[in-house]
Protein backbone atom coordinates (compact mmCIF):
# COMPACT_ATOMS: atom_id res chain seq x y z
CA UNK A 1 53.75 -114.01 -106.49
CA UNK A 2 53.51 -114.53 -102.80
CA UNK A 3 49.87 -115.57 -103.47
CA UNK A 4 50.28 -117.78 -106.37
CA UNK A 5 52.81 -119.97 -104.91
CA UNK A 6 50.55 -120.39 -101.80
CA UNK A 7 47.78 -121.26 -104.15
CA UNK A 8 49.82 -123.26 -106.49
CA UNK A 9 51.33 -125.32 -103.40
CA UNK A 10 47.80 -126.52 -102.26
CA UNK A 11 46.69 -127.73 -105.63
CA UNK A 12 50.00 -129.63 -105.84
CA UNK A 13 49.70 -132.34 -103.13
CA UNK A 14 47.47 -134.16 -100.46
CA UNK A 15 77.36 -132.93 -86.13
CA UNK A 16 80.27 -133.04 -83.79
CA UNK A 17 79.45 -133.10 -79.68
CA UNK A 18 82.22 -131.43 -78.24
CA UNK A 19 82.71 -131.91 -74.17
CA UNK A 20 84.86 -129.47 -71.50
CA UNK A 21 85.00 -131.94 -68.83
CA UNK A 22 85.42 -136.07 -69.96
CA UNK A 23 85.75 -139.28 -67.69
CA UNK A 24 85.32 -139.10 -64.21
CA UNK A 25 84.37 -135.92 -62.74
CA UNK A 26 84.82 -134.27 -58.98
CA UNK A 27 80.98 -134.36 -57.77
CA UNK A 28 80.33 -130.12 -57.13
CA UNK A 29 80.75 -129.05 -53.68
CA UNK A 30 77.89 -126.90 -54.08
CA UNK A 31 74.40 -128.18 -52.37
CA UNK A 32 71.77 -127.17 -54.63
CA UNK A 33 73.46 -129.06 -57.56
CA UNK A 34 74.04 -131.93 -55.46
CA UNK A 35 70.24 -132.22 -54.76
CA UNK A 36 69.50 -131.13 -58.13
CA UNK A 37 71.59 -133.85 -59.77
CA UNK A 38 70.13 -136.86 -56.72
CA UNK A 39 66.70 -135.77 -58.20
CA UNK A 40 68.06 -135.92 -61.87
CA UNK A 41 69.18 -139.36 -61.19
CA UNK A 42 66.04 -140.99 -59.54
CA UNK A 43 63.99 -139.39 -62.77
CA UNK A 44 65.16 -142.01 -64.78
CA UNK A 45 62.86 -144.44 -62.78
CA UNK A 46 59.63 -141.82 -62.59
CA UNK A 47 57.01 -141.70 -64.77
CA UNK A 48 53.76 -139.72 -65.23
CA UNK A 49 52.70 -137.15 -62.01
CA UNK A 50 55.63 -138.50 -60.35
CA UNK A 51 58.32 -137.26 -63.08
CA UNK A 52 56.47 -133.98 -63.84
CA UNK A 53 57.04 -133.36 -59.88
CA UNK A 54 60.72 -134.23 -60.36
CA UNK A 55 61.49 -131.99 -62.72
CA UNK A 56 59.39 -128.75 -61.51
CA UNK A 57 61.90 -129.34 -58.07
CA UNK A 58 65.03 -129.56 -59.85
CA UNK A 59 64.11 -126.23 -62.29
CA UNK A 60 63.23 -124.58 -59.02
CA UNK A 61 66.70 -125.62 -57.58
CA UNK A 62 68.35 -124.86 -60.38
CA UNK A 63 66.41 -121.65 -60.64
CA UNK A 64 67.97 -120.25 -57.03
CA UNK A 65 71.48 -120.08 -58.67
CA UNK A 66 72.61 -116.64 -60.29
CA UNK A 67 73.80 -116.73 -64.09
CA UNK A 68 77.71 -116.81 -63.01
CA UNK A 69 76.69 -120.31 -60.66
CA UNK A 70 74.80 -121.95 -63.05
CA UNK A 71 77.51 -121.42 -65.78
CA UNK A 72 80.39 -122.61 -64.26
CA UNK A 73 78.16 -125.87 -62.88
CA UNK A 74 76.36 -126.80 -65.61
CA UNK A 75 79.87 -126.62 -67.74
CA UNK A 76 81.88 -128.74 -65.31
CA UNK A 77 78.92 -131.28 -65.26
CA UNK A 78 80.58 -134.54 -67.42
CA UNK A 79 79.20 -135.94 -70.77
CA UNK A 80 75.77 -137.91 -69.80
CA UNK A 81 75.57 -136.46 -66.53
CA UNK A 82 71.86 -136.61 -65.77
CA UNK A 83 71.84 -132.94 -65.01
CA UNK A 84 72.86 -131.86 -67.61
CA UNK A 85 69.98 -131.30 -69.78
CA UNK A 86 68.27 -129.76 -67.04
CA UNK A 87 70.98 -127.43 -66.49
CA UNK A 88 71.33 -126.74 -70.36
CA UNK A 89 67.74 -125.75 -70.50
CA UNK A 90 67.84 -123.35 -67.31
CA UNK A 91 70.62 -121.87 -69.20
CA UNK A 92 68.86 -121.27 -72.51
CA UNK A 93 65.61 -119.76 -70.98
CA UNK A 94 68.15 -117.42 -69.58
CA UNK A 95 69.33 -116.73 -72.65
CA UNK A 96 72.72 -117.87 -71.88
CA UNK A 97 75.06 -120.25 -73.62
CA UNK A 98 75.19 -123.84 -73.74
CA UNK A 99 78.82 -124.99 -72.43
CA UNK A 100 78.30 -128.12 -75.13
CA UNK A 101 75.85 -129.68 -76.81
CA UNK A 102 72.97 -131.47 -75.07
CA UNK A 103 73.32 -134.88 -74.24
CA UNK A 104 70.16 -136.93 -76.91
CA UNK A 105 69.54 -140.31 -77.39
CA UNK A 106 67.10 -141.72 -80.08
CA UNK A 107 68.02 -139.39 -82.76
CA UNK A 108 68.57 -140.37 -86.52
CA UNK A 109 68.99 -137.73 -89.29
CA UNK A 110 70.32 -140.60 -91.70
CA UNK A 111 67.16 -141.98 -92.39
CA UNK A 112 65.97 -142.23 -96.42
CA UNK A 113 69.59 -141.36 -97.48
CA UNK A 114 69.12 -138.13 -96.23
CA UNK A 115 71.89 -135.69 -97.82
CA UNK A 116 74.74 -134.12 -96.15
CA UNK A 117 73.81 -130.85 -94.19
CA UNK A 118 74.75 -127.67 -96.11
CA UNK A 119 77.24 -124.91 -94.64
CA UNK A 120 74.78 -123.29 -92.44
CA UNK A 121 72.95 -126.34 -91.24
CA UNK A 122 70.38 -126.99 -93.56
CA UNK A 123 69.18 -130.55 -94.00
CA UNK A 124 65.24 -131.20 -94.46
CA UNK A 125 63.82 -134.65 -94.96
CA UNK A 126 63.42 -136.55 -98.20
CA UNK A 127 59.98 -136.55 -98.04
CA UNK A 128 57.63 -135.46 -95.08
CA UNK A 129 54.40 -135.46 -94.18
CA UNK A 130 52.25 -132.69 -92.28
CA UNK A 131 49.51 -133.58 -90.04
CA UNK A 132 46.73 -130.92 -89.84
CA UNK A 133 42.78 -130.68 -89.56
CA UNK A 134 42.30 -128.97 -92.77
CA UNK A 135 38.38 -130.24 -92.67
CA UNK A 136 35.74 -129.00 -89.88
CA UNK A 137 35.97 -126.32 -87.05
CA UNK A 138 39.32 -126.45 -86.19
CA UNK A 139 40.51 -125.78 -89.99
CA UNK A 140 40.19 -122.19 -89.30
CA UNK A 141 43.13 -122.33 -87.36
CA UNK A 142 44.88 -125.03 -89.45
CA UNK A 143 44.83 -123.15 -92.86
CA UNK A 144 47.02 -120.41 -91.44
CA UNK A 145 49.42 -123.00 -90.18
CA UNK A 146 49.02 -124.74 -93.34
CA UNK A 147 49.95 -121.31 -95.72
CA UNK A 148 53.05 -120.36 -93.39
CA UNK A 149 54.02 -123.51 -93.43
CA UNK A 150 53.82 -123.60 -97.02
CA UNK A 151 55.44 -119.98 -97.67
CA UNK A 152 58.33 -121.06 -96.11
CA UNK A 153 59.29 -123.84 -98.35
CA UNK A 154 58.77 -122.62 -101.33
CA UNK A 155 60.55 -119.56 -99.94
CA UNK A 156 63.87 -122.10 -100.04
CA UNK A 157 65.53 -122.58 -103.71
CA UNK A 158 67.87 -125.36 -102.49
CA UNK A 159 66.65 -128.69 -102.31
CA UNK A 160 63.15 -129.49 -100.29
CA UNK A 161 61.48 -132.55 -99.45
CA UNK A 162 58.12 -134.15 -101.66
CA UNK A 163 55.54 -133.09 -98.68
CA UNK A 164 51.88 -134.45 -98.26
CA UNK A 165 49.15 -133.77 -96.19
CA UNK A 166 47.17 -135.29 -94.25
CA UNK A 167 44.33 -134.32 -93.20
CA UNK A 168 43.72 -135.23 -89.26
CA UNK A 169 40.03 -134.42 -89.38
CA UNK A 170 38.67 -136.12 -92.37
CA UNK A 171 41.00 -139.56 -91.49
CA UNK A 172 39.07 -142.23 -89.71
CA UNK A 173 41.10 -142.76 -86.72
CA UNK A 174 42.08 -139.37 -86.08
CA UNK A 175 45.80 -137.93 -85.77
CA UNK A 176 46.75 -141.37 -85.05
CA UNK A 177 45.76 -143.17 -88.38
CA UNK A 178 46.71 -140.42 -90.09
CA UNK A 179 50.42 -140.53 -88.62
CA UNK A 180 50.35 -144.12 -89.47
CA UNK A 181 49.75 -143.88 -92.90
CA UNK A 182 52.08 -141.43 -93.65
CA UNK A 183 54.16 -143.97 -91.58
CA UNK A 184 53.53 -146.57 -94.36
CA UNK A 185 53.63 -144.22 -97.38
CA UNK A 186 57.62 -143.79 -97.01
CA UNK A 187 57.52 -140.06 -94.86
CA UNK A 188 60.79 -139.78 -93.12
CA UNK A 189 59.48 -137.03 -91.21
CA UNK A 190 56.24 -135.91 -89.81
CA UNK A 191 55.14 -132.11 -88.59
CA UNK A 192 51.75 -132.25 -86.35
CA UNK A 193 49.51 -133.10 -84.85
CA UNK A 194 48.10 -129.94 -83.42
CA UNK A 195 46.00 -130.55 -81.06
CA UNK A 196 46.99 -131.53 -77.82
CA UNK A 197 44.78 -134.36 -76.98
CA UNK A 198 46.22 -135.50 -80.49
CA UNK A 199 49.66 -134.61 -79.11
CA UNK A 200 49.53 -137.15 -75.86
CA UNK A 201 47.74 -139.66 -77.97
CA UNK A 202 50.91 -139.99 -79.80
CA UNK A 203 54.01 -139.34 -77.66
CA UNK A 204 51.56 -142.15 -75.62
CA UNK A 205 52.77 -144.97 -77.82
CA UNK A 206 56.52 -144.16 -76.95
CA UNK A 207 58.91 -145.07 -79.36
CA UNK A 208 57.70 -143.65 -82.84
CA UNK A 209 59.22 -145.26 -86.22
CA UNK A 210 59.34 -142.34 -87.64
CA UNK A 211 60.35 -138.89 -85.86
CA UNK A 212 57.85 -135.95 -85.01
CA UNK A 213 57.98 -132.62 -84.87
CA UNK A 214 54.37 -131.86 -82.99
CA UNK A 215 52.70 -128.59 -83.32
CA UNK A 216 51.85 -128.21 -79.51
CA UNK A 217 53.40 -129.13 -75.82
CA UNK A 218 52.36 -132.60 -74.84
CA UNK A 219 52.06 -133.29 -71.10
CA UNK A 220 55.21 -135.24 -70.73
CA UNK A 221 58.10 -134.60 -73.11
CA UNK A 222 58.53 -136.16 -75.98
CA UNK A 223 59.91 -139.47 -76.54
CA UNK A 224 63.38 -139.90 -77.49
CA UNK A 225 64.04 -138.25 -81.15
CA UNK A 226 61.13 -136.67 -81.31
CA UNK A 227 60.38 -132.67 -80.46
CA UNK A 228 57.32 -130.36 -80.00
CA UNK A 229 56.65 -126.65 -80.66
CA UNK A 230 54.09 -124.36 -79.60
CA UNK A 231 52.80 -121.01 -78.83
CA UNK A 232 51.97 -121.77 -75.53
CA UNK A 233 50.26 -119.40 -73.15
CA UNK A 234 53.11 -121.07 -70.36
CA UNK A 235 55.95 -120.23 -72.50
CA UNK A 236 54.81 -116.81 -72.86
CA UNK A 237 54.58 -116.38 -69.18
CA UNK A 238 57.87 -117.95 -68.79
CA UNK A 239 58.88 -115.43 -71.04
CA UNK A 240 57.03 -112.42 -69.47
CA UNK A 241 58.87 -113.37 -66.28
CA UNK A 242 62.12 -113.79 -67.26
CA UNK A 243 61.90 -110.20 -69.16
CA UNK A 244 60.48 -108.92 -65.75
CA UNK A 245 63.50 -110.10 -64.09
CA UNK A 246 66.09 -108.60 -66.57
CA UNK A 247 64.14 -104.76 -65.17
CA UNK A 248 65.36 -105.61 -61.69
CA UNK A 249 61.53 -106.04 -60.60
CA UNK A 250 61.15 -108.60 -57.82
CA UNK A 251 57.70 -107.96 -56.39
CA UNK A 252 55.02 -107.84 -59.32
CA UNK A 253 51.17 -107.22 -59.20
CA UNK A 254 49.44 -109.32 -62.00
CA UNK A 255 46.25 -107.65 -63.36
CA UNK A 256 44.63 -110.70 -65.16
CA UNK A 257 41.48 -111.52 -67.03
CA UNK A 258 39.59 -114.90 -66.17
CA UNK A 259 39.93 -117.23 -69.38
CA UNK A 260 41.98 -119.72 -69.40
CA UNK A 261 44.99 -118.47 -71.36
CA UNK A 262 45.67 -115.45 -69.80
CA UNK A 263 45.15 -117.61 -66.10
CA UNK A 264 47.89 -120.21 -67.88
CA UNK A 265 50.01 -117.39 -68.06
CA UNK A 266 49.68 -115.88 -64.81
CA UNK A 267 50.42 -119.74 -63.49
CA UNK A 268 53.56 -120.16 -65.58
CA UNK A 269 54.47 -116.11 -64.75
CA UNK A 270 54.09 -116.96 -60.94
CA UNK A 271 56.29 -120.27 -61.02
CA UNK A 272 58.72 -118.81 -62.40
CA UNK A 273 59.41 -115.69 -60.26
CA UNK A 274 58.99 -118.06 -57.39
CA UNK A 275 61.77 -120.05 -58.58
CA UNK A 276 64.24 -117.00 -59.25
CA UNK A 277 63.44 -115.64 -56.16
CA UNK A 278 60.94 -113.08 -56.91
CA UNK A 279 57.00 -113.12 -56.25
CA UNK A 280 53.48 -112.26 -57.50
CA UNK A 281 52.36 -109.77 -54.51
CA UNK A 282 48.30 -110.42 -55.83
CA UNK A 283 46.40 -111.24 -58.76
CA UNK A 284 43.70 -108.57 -59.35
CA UNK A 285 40.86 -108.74 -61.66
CA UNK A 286 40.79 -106.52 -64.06
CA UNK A 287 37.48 -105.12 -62.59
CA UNK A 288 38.55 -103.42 -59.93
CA UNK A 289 38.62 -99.85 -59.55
CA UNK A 290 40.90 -99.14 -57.20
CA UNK A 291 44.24 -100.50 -56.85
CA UNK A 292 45.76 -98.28 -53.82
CA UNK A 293 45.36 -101.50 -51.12
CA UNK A 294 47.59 -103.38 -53.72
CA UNK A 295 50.28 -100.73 -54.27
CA UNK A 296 50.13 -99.47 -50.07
CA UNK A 297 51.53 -103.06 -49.03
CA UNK A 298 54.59 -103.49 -46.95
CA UNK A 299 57.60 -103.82 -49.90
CA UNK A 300 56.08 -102.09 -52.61
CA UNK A 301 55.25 -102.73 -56.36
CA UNK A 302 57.96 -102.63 -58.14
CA UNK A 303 56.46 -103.84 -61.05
CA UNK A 304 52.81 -104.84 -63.06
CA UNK A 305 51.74 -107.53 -65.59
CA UNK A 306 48.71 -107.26 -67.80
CA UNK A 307 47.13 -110.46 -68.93
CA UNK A 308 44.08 -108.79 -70.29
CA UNK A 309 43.29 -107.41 -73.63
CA UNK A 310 44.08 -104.15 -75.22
CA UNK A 311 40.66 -102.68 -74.33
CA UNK A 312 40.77 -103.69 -70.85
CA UNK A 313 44.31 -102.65 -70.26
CA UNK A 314 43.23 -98.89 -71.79
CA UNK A 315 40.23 -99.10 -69.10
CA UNK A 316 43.18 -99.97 -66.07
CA UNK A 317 45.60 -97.46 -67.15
CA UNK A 318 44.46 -94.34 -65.44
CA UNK A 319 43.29 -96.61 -62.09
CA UNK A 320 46.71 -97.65 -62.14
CA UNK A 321 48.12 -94.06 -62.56
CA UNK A 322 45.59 -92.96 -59.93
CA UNK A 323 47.16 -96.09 -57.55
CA UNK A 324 50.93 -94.22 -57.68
CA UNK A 325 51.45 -97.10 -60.14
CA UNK A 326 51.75 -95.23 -63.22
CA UNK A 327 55.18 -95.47 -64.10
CA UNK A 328 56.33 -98.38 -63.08
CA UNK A 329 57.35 -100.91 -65.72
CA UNK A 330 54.83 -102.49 -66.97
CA UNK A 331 54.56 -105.65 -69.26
CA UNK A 332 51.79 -107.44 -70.09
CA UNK A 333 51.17 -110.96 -72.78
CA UNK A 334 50.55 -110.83 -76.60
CA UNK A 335 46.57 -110.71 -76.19
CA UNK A 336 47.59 -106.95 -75.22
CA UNK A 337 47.31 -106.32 -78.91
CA UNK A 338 43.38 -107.68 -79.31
CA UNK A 339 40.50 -105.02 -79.26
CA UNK A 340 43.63 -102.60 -80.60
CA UNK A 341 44.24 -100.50 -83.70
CA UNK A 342 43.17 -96.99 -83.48
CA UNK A 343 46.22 -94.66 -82.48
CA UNK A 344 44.39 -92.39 -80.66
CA UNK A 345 42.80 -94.21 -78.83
CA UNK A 346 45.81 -96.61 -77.81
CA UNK A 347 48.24 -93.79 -76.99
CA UNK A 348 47.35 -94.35 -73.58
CA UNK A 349 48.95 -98.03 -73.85
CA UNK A 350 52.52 -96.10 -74.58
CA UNK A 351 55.48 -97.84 -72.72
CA UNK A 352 54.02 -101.26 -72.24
CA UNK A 353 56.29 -104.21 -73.68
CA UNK A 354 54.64 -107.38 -74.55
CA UNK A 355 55.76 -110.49 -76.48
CA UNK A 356 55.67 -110.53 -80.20
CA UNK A 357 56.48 -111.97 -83.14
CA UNK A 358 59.59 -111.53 -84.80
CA UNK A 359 57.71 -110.96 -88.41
CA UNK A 360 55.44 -108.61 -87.19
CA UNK A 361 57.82 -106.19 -85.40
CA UNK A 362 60.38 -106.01 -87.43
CA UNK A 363 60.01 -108.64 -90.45
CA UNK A 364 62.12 -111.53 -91.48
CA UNK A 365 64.16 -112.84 -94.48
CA UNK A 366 62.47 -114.80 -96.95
CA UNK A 367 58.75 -113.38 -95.98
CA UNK A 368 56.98 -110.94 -97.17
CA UNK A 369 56.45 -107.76 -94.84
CA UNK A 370 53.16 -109.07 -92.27
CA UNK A 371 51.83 -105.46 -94.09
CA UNK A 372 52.03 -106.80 -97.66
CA UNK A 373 51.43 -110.32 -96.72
CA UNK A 374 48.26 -109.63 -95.45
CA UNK A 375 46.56 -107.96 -98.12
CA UNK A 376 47.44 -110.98 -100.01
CA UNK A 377 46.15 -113.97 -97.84
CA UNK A 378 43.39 -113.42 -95.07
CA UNK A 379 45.65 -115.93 -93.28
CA UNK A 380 48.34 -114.20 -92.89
CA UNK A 381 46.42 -110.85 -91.26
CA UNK A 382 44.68 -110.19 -88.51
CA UNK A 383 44.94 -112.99 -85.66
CA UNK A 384 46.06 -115.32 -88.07
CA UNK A 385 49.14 -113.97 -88.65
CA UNK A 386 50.73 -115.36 -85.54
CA UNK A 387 49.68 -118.88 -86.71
CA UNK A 388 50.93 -118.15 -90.06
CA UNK A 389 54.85 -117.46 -88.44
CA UNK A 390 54.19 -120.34 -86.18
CA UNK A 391 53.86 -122.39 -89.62
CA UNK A 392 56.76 -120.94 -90.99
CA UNK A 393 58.71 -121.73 -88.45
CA UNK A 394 57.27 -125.39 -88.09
CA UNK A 395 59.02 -125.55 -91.58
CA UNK A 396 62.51 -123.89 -90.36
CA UNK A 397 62.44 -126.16 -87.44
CA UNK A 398 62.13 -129.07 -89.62
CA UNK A 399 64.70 -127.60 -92.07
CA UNK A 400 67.50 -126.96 -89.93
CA UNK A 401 66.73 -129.86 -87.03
CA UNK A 402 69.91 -131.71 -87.31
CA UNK A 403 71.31 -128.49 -86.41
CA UNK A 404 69.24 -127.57 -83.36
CA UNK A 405 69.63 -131.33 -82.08
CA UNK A 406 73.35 -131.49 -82.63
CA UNK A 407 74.82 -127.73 -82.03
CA UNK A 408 75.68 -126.20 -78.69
CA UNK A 409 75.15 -123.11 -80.65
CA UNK A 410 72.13 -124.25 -82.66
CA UNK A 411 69.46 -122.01 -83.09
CA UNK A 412 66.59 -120.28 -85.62
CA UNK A 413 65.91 -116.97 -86.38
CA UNK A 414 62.40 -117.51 -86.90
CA UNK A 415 59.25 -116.16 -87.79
CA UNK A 416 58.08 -115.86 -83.84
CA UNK A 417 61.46 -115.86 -82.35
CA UNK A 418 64.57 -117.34 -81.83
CA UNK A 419 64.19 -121.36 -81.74
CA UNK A 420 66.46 -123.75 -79.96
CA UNK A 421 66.21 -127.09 -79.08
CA UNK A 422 65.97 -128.36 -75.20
CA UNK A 423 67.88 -131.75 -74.54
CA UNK A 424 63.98 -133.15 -73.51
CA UNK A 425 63.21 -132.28 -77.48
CA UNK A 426 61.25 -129.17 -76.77
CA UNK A 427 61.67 -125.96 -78.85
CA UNK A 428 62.18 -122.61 -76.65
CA UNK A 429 60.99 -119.56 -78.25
CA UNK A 430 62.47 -116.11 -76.67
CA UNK A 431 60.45 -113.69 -78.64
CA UNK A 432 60.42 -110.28 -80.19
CA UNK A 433 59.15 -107.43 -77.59
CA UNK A 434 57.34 -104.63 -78.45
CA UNK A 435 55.75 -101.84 -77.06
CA UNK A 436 53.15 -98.85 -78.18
CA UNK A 437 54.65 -95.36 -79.23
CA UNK A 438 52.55 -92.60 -79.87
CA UNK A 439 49.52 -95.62 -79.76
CA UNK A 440 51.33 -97.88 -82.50
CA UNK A 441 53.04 -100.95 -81.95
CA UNK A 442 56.86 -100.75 -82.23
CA UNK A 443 59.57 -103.07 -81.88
CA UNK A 444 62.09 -103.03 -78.72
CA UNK A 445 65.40 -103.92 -79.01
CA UNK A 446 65.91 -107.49 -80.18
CA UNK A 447 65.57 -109.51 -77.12
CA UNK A 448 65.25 -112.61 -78.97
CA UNK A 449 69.13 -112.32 -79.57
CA UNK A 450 70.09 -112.94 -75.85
């Protein structure tokens, strides 16, 4: 049945902000919020290079304060404080709690009548539209998008919006026609585009009549009302590092491939142990064949991160062994799991965590098991099963948006993770972790509940 209403679905179509601190506030005594909020203040009037500089200084500010510090100044920061979303979103990629809800302007969840939220936060669109290149090259990555996307509404027996689609590929004009005609066709909400070129092209025009949720990270944030999601090789480093960090390791050695994701990674990985303090002691290529040197410096390893594949990281483990460097924690990104499958020959991958998916560790309500899935749909197996979650969850996201936008508390159990909602309208995944047993991939406990 899982099948069928996949297949049936194609044929079928182209709160209350609560605040601890109000009025005037004592400006904090303490200096790094003091610069970070003089930064916070002057962003307002950056744009471009300039504003992406702004912000990287105040998350590293705001990165040198321990989790006690950053609580207790981001809550006695008052209502529209230009800190505050900063603050908010250190907090969440910590995993810590929001004090209150972020501080938004632009957003309307009225829009087509929309009906009242239900009990748990529920409140989809009246009728959206879905932006994907379901024609040429790229549609072998947009189908599985497409059939999560898909499996998760008709996975929903309470009320769901009349959806469209539109294909970004075969629309003269691109993404950008394409939103503008579901613009004109009455869509009070759009999901896509997913490319990122397609992405900036859009958030490029500013204010948007009618709201997006895009399916990748722009290079600026979005505009006002408007969010983005992705599975961004950053985020996963961001991830990586913060997971790192909760093991007590401070210096790590990065073993990394040379494409570009697994280099995005290392990037994001490096920034953000910078910023809390810790540090990347080298980046070595996964070629070489002896890694003493590395482990001999002054300070030590305490520490290593694999951004290679599965078959490279089963070449590395024994030079790493060799190095003294055997059993220290390691952790490495989700490509650990390409060029894996055979027990026996993966046993020797035992004890390293890596970021996941949600579905395919452990499973979620309202899908399928990835297991059965898969042997139903060829995209929703394989590779393509992450894309398939990430659709899912495009749908959740839309779903339950009010929610994310409005809550201090809001958040999605999702497909690839736990979703919330920055106050710059991006969605922060904290993933599943999992790690091989006996050379088979098994889930860790739930670190996406921080």
């Amino acid at each position: 049945m899982f099948a069928a209403a996949i297949g049936a679905a194609l044929l079928g179509g182209c709160a209350t902000t609560t605040s601890s601190r109000t009025g005037a506030a004592q400006e904090s005594r303490n200096p790094t919020i003091q610069q970070a909020r003089e930064r916070a203040r002057a962003g307002a009037t950056l744009a471009g290079t300039e504003r992406a500089a702004n912000d990287r200084e105040i998350e590293r500010l705001l990165a040198t304060l321990d989790n006690a510090t950053l609580t207790r100044e981001t809550a006695a920061l008052p209502k529209g404080d230009a800190l505050y979303n900063y603050a908010g979103q250190a907090l969440l990629r910590r995993g810590l709690p929001l004090p209150r809800p972020f501080d938004r302007t632009g957003w309307n969840f009225d829009a087509a009548n929309r009906p009242a939220a239900d009990t748990d936060g529920y409140r989809p669109p009246v009728k959206l539209a879905v932006l994907l290149p379901m024609s040429g090259s790229i549609a072998v990555a947009a189908t599985p998008v497409r059939d999560g996307f898909l499996a998760g509404y008709y996975g929903e027996a309470r009320r769901r919006p009349d959806v469209s689609f539109y294909d970004t590929a075969g629309t003269p004009g691109g993404a950008l026609a394409a939103y503008d005609r579901a613009a004109t066709e009455g869509n009070d909400f759009v999901v896509g585009p997913l490319g990122r070129d397609e992405v900036n092209a859009l958030f490029a025009r500013g204010t948007l009549p009618v709201p997006v949720l895009a399916l990748n990270r722009g290079d600026a944030a979005p505009p006002a009302g408007n969010a983005s999601f992705s599975l961004s090789p950053e985020d996963e480093g961001i991830a990586a590092a913060e997971h790192l960090l909760t093991l007590g390791a401070r210096r790590v050695l990065v073993v990394a491939a040379t494409d570009d994701t697994q280099q995005r990674a290392v990037t994001s990985l490096r920034e953000r142990l910078n910023e809390r303090g810790a540090q990347v002691t080298d980046v070595a290529g996964e070629g070489v064949s002896d890694f003493a040197p590395y482990a001999q410096k002054e300070g030590g390893i305490d520490a290593v991160f694999l951004a290679v594949k599965g078959s490279s990281a089963r070449t590395l483990m024994p030079r790493l062994a060799l190095a003294g460097l055997g059993g220290k924690p390691r952790v490495a990104t989700s490509q650990l799991l390409s060029g894996t499958g055979k027990p026996e020959e993966d046993r020797i991958l035992d004890g390293i965590a890596f970021p996941s998916e949600v579905w395919t560790a452990r499973g979620v309500p309202g899908l399928p098991p990835a297991s059965i899935a898969g042997t139903q749909l060829n995209s929703a197996k394989g590779p393509a099963a992450r894309l398939f979650a990430f659709g899912y969850d495009a749908w959740k996201i839309a779903a339950y948006l009010p929610r994310l936008a409005t809550s201090a508390e809001g958040r999605v159990d999702g497909a690839t993770g736990t979703l919330r909602l920055d106050g710059f309208g991006n969605v922060l995944r904290t993933p599943a972790w999992s790690t091989f047993s006996a050379g088979v991939p098994m889930p860790l406990p739930d670190a996406a509940r921080r």
